[in-house]
C-alpha atoms as a PDB file:
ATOM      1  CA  UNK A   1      37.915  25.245   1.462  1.00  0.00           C
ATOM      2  CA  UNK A   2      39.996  22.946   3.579  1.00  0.00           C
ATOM      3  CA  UNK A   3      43.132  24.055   4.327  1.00  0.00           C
ATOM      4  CA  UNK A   4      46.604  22.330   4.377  1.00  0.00           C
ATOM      5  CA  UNK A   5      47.806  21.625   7.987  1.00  0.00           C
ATOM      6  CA  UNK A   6      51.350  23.375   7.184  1.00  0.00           C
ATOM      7  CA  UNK A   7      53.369  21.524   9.821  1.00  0.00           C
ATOM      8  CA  UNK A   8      55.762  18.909   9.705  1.00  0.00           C
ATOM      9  CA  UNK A   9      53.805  16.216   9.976  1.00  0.00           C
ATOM     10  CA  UNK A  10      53.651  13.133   6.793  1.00  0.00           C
ATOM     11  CA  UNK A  11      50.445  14.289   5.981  1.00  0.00           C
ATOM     12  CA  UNK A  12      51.261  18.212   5.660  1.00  0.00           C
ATOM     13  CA  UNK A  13      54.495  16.998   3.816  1.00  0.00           C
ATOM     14  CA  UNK A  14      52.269  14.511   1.450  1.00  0.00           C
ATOM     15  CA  UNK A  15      49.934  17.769   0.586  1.00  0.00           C
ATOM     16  CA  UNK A  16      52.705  20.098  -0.184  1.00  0.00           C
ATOM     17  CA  UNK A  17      54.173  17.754  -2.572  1.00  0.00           C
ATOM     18  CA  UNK A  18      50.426  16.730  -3.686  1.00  0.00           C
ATOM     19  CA  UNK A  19      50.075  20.902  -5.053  1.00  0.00           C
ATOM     20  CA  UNK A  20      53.831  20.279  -6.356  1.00  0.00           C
ATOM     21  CA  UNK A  21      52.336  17.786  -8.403  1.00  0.00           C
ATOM     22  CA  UNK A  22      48.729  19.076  -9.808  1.00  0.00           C
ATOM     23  CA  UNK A  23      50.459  22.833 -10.506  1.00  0.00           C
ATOM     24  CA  UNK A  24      53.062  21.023 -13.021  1.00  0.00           C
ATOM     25  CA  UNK A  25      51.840  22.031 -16.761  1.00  0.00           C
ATOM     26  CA  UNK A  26      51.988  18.411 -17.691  1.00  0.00           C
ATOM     27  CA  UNK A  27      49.484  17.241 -15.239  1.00  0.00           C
ATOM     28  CA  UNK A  28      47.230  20.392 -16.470  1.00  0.00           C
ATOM     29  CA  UNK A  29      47.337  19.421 -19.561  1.00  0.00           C
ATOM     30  CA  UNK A  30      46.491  15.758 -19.059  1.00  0.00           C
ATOM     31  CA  UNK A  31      49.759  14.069 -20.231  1.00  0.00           C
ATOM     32  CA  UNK A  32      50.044  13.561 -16.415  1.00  0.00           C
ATOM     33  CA  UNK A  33      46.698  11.673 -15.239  1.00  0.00           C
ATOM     34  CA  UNK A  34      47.571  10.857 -11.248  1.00  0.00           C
ATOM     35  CA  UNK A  35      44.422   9.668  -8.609  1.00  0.00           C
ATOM     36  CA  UNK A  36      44.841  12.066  -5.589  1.00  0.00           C
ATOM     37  CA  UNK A  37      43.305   9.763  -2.846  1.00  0.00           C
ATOM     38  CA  UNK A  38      45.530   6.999  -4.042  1.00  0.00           C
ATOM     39  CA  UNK A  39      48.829   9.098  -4.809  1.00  0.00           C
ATOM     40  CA  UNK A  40      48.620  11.021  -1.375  1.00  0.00           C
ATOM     41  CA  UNK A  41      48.088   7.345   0.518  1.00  0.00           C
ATOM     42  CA  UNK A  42      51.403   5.796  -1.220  1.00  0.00           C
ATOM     43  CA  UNK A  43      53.352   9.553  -0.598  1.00  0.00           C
ATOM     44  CA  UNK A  44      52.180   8.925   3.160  1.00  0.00           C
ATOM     45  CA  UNK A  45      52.754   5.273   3.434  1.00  0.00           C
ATOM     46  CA  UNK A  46      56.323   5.632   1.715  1.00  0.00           C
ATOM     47  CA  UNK A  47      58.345   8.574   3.215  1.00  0.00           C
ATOM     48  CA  UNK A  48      61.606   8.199   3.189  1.00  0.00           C
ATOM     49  CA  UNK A  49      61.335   7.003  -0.355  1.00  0.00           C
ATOM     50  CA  UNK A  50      59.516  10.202  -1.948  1.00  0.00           C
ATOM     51  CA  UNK A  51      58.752  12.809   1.697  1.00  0.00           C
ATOM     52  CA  UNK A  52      61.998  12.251   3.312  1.00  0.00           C
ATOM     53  CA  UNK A  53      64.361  11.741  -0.023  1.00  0.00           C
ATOM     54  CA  UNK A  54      67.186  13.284  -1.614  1.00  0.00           C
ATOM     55  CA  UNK A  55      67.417  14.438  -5.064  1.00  0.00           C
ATOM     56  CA  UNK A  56      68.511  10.932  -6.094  1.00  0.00           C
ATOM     57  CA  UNK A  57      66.428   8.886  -4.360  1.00  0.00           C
ATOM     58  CA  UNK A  58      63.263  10.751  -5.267  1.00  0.00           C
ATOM     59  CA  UNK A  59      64.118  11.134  -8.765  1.00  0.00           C
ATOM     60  CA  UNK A  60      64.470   6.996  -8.618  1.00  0.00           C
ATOM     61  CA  UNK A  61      61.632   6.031  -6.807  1.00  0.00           C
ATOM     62  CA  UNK A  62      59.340   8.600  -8.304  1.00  0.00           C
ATOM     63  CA  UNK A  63      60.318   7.121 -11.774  1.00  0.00           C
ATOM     64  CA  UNK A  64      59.376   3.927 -10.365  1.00  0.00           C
ATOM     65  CA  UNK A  65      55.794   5.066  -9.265  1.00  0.00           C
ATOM     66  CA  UNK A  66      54.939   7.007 -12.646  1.00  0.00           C
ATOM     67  CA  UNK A  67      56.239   4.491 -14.835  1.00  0.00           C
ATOM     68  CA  UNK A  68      53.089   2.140 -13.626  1.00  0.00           C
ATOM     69  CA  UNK A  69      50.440   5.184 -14.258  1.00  0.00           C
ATOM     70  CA  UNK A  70      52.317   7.203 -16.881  1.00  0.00           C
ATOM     71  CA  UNK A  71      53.214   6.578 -20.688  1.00  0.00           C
ATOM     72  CA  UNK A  72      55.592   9.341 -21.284  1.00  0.00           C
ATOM     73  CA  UNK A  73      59.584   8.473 -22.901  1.00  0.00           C
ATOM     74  CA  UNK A  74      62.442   8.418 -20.187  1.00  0.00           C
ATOM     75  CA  UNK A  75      63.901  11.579 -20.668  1.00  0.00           C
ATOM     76  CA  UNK A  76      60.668  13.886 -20.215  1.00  0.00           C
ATOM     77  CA  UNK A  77      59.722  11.696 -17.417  1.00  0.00           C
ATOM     78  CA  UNK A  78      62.992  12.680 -15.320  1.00  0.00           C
ATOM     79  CA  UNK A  79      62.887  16.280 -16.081  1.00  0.00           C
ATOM     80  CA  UNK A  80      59.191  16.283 -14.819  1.00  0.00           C
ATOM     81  CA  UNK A  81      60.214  14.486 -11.822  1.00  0.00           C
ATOM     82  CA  UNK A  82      63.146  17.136 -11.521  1.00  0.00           C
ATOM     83  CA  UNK A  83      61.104  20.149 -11.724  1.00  0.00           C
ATOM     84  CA  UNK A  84      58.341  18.498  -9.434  1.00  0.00           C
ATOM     85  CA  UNK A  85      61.180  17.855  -6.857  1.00  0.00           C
ATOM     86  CA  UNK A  86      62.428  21.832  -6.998  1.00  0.00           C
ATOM     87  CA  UNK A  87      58.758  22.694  -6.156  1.00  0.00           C
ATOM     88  CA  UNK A  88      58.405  20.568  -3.491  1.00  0.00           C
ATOM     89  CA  UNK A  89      62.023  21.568  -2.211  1.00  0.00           C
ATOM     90  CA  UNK A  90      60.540  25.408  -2.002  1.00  0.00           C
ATOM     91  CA  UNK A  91      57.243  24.626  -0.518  1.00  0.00           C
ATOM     92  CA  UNK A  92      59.221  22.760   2.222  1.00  0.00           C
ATOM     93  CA  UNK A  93      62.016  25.348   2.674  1.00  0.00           C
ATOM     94  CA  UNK A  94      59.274  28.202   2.521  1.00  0.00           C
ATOM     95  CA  UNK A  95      57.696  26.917   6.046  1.00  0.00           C
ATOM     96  CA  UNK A  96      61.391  27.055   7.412  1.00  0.00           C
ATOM     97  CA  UNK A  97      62.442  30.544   6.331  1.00  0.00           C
ATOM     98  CA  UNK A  98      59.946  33.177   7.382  1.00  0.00           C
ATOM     99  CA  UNK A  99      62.223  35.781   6.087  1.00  0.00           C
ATOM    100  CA  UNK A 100      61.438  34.702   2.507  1.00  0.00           C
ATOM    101  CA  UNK A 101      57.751  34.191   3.105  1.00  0.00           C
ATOM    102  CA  UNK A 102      55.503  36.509   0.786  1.00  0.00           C
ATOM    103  CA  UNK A 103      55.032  40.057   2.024  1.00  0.00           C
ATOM    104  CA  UNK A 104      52.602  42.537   0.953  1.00  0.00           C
ATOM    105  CA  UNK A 105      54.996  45.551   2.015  1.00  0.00           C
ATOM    106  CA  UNK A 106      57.496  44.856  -1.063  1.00  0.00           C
ATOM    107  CA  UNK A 107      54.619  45.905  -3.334  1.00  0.00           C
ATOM    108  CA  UNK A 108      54.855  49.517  -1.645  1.00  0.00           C
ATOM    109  CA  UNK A 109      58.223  49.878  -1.121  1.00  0.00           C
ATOM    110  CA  UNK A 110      59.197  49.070  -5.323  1.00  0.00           C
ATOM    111  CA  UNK A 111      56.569  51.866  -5.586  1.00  0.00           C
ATOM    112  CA  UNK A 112      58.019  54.372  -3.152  1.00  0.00           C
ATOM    113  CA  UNK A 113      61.510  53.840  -4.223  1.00  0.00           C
ATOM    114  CA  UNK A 114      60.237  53.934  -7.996  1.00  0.00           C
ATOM    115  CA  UNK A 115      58.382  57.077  -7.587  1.00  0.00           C
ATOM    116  CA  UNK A 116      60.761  58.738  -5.675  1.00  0.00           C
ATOM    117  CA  UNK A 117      64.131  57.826  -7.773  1.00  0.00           C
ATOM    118  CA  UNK A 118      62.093  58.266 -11.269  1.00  0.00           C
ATOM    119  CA  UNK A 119      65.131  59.947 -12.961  1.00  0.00           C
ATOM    120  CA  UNK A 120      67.273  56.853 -12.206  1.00  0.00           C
ATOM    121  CA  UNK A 121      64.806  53.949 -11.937  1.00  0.00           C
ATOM    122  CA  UNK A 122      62.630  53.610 -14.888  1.00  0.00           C
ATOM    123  CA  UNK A 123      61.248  50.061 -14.160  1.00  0.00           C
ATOM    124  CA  UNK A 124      60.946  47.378 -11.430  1.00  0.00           C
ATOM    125  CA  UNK A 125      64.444  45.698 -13.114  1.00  0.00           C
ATOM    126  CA  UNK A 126      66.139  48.940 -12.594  1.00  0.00           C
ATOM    127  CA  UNK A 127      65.015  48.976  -8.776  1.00  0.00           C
ATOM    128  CA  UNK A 128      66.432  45.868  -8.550  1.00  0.00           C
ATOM    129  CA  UNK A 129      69.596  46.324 -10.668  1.00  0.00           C
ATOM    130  CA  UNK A 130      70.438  49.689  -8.274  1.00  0.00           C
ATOM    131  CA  UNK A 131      69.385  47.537  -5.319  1.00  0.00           C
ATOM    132  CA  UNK A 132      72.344  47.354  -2.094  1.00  0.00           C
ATOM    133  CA  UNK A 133      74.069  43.901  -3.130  1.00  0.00           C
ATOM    134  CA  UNK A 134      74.763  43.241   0.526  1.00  0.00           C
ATOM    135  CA  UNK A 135      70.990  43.289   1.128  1.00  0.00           C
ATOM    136  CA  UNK A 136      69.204  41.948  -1.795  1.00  0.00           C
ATOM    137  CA  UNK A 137      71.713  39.247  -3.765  1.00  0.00           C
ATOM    138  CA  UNK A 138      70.277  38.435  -7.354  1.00  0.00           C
ATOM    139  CA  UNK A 139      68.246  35.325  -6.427  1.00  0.00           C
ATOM    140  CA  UNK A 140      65.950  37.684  -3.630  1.00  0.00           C
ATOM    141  CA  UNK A 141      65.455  40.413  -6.520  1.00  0.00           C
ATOM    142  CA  UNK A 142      64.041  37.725  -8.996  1.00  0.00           C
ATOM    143  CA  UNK A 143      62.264  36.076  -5.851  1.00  0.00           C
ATOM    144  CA  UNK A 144      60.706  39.057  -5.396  1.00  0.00           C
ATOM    145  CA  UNK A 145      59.508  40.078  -9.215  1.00  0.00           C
ATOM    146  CA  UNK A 146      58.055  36.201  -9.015  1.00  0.00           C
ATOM    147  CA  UNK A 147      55.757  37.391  -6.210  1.00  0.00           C
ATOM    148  CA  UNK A 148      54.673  40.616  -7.631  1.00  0.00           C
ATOM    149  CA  UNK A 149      53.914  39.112 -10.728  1.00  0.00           C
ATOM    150  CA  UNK A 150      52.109  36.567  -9.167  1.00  0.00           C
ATOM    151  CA  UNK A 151      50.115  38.642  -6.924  1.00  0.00           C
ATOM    152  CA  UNK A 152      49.007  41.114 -10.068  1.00  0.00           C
ATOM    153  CA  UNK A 153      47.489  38.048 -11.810  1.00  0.00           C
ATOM    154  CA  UNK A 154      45.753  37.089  -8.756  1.00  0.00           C
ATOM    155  CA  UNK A 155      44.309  40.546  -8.454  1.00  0.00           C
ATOM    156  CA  UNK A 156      43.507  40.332 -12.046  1.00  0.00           C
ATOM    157  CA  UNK A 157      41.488  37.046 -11.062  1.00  0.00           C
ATOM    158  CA  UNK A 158      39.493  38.576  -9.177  1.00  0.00           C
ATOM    159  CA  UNK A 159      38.684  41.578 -10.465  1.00  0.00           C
ATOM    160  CA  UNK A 160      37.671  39.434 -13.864  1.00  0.00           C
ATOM    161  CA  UNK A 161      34.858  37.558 -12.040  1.00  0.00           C
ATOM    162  CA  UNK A 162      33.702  40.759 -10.374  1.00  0.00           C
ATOM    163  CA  UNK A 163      31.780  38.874  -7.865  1.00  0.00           C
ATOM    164  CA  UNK A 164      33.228  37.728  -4.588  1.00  0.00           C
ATOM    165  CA  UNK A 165      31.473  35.029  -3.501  1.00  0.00           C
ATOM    166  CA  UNK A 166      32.435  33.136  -6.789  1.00  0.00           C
ATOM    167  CA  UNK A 167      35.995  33.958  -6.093  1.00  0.00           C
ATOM    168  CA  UNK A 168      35.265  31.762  -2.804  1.00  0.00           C
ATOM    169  CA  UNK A 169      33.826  28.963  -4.669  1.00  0.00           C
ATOM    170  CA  UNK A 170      36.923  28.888  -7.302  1.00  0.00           C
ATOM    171  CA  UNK A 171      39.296  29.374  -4.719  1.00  0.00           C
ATOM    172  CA  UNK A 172      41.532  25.951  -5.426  1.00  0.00           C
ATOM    173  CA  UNK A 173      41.046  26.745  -9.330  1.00  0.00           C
ATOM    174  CA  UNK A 174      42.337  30.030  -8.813  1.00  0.00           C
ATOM    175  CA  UNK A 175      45.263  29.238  -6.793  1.00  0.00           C
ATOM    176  CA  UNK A 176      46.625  26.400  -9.081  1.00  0.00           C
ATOM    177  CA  UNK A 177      45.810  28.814 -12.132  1.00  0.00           C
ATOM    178  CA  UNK A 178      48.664  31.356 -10.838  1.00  0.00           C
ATOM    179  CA  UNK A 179      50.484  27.963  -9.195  1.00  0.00           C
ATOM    180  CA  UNK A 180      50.849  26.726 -12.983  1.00  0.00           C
ATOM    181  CA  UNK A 181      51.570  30.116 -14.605  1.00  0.00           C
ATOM    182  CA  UNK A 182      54.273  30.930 -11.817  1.00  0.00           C
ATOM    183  CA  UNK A 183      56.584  27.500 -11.084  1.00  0.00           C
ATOM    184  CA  UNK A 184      58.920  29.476  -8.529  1.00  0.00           C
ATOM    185  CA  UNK A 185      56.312  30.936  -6.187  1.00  0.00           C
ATOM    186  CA  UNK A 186      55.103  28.614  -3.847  1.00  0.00           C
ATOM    187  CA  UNK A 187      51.458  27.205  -3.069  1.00  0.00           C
ATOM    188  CA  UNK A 188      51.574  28.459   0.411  1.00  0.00           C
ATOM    189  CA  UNK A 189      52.837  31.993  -0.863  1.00  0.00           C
ATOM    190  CA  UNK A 190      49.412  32.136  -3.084  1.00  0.00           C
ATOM    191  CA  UNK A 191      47.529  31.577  -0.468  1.00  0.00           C
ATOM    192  CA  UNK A 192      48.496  34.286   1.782  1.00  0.00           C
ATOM    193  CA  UNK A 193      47.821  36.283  -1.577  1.00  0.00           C
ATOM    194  CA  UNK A 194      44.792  35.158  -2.155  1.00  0.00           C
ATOM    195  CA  UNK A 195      43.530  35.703   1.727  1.00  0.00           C
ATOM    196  CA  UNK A 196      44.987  39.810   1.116  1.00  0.00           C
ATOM    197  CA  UNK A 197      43.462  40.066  -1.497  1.00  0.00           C
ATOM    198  CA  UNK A 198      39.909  38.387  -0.991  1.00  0.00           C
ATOM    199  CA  UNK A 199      40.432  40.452   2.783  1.00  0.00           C
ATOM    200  CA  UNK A 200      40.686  43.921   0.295  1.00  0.00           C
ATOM    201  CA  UNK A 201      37.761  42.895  -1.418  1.00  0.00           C
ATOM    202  CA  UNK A 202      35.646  42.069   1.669  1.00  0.00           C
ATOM    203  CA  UNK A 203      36.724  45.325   3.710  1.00  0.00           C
ATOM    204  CA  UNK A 204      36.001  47.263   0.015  1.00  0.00           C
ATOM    205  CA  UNK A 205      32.235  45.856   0.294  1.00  0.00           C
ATOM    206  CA  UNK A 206      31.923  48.102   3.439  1.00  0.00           C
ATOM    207  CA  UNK A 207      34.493  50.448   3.602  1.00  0.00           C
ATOM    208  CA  UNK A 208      35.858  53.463   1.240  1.00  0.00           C
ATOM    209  CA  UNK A 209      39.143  55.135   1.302  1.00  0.00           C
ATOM    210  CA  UNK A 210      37.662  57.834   3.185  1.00  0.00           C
ATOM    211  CA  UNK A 211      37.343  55.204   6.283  1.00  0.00           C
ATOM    212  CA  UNK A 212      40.609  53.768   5.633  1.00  0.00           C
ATOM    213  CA  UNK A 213      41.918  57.773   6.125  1.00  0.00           C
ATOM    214  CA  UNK A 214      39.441  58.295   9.890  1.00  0.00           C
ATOM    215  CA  UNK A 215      41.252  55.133  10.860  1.00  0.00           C
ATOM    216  CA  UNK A 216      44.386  56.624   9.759  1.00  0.00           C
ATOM    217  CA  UNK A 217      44.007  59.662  11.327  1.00  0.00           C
ATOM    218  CA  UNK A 218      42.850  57.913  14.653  1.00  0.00           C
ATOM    219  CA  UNK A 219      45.096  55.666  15.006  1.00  0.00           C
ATOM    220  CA  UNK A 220      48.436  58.016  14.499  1.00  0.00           C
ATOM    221  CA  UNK A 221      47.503  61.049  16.246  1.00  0.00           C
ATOM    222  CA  UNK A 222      46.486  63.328  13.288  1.00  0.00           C
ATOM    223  CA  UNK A 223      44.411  66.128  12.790  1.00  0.00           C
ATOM    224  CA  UNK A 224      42.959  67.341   9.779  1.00  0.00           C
ATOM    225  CA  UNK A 225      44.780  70.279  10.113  1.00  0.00           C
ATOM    226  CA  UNK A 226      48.110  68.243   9.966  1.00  0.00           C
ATOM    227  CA  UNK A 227      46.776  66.159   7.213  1.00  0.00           C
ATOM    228  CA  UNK A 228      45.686  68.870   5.214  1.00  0.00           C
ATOM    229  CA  UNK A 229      48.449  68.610   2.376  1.00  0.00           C
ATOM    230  CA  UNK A 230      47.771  65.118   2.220  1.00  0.00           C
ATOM    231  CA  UNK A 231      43.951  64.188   2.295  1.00  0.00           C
ATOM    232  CA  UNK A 232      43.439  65.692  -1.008  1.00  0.00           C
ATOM    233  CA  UNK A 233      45.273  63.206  -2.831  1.00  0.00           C
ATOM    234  CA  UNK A 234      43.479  60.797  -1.899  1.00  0.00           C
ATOM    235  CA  UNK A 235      39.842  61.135  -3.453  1.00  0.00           C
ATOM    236  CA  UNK A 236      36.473  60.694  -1.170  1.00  0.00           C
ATOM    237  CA  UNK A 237      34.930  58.628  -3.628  1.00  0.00           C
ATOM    238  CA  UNK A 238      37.556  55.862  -4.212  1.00  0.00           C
ATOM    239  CA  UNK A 239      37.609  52.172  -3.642  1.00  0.00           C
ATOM    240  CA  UNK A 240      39.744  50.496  -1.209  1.00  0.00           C
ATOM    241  CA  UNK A 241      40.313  48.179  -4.319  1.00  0.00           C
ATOM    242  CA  UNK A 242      41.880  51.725  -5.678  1.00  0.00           C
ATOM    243  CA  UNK A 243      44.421  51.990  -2.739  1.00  0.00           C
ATOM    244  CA  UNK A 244      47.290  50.937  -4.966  1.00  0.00           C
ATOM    245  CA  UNK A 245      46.553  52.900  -7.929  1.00  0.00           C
ATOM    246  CA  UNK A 246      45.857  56.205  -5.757  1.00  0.00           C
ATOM    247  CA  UNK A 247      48.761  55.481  -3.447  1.00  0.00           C
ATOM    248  CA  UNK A 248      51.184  55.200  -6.832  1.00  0.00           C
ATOM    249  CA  UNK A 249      49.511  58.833  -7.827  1.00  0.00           C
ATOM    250  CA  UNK A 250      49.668  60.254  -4.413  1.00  0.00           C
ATOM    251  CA  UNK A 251      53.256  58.872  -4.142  1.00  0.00           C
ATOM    252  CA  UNK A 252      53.697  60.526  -7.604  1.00  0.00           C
ATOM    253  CA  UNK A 253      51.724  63.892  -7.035  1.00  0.00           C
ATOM    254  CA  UNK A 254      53.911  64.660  -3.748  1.00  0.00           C
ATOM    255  CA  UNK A 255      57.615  64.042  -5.492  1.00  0.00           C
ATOM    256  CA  UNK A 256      55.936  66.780  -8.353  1.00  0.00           C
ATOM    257  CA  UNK A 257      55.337  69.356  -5.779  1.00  0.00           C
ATOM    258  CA  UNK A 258      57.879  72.332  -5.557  1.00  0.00           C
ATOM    259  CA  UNK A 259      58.056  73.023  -2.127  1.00  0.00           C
ATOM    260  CA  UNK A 260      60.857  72.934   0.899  1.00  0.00           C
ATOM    261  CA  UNK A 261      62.790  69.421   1.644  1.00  0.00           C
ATOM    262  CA  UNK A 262      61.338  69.283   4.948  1.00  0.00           C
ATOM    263  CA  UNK A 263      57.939  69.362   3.872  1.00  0.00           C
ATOM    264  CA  UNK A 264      58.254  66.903   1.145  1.00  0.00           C
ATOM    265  CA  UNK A 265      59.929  64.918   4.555  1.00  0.00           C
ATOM    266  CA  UNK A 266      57.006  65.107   6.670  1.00  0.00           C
ATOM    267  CA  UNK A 267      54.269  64.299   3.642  1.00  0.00           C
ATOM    268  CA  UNK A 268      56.256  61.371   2.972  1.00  0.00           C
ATOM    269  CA  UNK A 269      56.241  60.015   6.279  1.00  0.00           C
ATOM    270  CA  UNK A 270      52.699  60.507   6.619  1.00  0.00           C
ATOM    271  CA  UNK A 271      52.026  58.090   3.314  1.00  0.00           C
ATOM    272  CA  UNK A 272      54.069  56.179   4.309  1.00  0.00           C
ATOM    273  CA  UNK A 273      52.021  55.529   7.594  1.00  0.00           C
ATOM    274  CA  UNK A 274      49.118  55.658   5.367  1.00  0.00           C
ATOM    275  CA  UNK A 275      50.190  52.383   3.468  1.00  0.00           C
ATOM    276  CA  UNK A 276      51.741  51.253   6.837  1.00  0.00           C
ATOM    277  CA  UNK A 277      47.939  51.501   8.241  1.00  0.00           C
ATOM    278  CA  UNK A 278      46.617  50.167   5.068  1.00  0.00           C
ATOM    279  CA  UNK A 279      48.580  47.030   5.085  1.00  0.00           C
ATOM    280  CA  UNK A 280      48.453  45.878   8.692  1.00  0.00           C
ATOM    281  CA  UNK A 281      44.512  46.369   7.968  1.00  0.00           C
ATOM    282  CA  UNK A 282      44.939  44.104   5.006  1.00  0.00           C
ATOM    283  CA  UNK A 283      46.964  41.328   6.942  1.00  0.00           C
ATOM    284  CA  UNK A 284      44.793  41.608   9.817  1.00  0.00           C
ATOM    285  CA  UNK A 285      41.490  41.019   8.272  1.00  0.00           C
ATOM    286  CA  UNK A 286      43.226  38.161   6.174  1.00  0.00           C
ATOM    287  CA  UNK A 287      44.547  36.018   9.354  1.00  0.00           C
ATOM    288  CA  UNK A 288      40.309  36.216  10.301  1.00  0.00           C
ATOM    289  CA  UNK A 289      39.764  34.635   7.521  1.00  0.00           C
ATOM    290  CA  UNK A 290      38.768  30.697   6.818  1.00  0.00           C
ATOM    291  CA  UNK A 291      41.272  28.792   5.651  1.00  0.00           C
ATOM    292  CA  UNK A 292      41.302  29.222   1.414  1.00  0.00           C
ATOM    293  CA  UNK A 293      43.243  26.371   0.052  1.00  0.00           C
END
């Protein structure tokens, strides 16, 4: 699993738009038929005229290139070459922009703000759609329901093979699977899935929610005593595969209780520490992993 030196050097640049070009449905398909060794040595050789270009100049020289290894008529040739220049546009602004770079925490937070504002928000859209506009504009909402989607049929993935060291050995098949199925989320965003979630299924071969909770409870100061309320929704025998599921009930369980505001207050905070400690777990485990794509 050799992984893309994501830097700004030709040869970074030459892979990025390499996985712009194998994730496009026409090259899946085999209407598209392009050598990768000799492809990636004409990107490198020839910057400025498809690394370095503009819209137009890409779109031209491009043309140029396929023309010689393609049959396909004019006008589906230039609105391959169009989409294949978006992609590659996103990959490259991805690296720049660390504030849109994929996140596991928006998973949680759609299902805190769902749970908790049930009456008004009856789907992910209506999260959105109720969203502050100053904070979230209408491209970072449908950013963001790319991502989850993308991540959910990752997970699925995986938890179809059942078996982890096969998810290893598919890794690159995996990655261009949900590449192809998902134009607008970038290759580099799927791999930081696919390291959380191959991380959750590595720590889930050792570990059980019940570890995830002595961690927890370690690491924040708590005592059983002051988890008491809370523990119980969280069963002994679960999976750390399971977080998400039993999170979404716990999250669920606690809103149901009739009790005083300020204990609701303080059980919230502590799940939300929960998930806090979950996740940093997660990303933690996942930056010690080998490269995956």
């Amino acid at each position: 699993m050799a992984k893309l030196n994501y830097n700004n050097t030709l040869n970074s640049k030459a892979g990025l738009l390499w996985k712009s070009i194998e994730r496009q449905s026409e090259v899946q398909t085999g209407l598209v038929r392009l050598n990768k060794e000799v492809t990636l040595r004409i990107l490198i050789n020839k910057p400025q005229e498809f690394l370095e270009a503009n819209r137009f100049d890409f779109t031209k020289n491009m043309k140029l290139f396929m023309k010689t290894v393609v049959t396909m008529d004019s006008e589906k040739l230039e609105y391959f070459i169009f989409r294949l220049y978006d992609c590659y546009l996103r990959e490259l602004q991805y690296i720049e922009n660390r504030n849109n770079q994929f996140s596991i925490d928006i998973l949680f937070q759609v299902i805190e703000t769902l749970t908790i504002e049930k009456d008004s928000l009856q789907s992910v859209q209506g999260y959105f759609e109720a969203a502050n506009s100053d904070s979230l504009t209408r491209s970072d909402m449908e950013n963001i329901l790319h991502h989850m989607k993308a991540f959910n049929l990752m997970a699925a993935q995986f938890q179809r093979l059942g078996n982890l060291k096969k998810a290893i050995e598919l890794t690159d098949q995996i990655i261009l699977k949900i590449a192809t199925l998902n134009p607008m989320v970038t290759v580099m965003a799927l791999d930081n899935m696919f390291s959380l979630i191959l991380a959750q299924n590595i720590l889930a071969t050792k570990y059980a929610l019940r570890n995830l909770l002595s961690g927890w409870m370690e690491e924040y100061g708590f005592s059983k005593d002051q988890a008491a309320r809370i523990l119980p929704l969280f069963p002994n025998d679960s999976s750390l595969n399971e977080f998400r599921s039993v999170y979404t009930k716990a999250m669920q369980s606690l809103m149901n209780m009739e009790d005083a505001t300020a204990n609701k207050e303080m059980d919230l905070f502590m799940l939300r520490t929960i998930c806090n400690y979950f996740t940093s777990w997660l990303n933690r485990v996942a930056n010690q992993l080998p490269a995956v794509a």
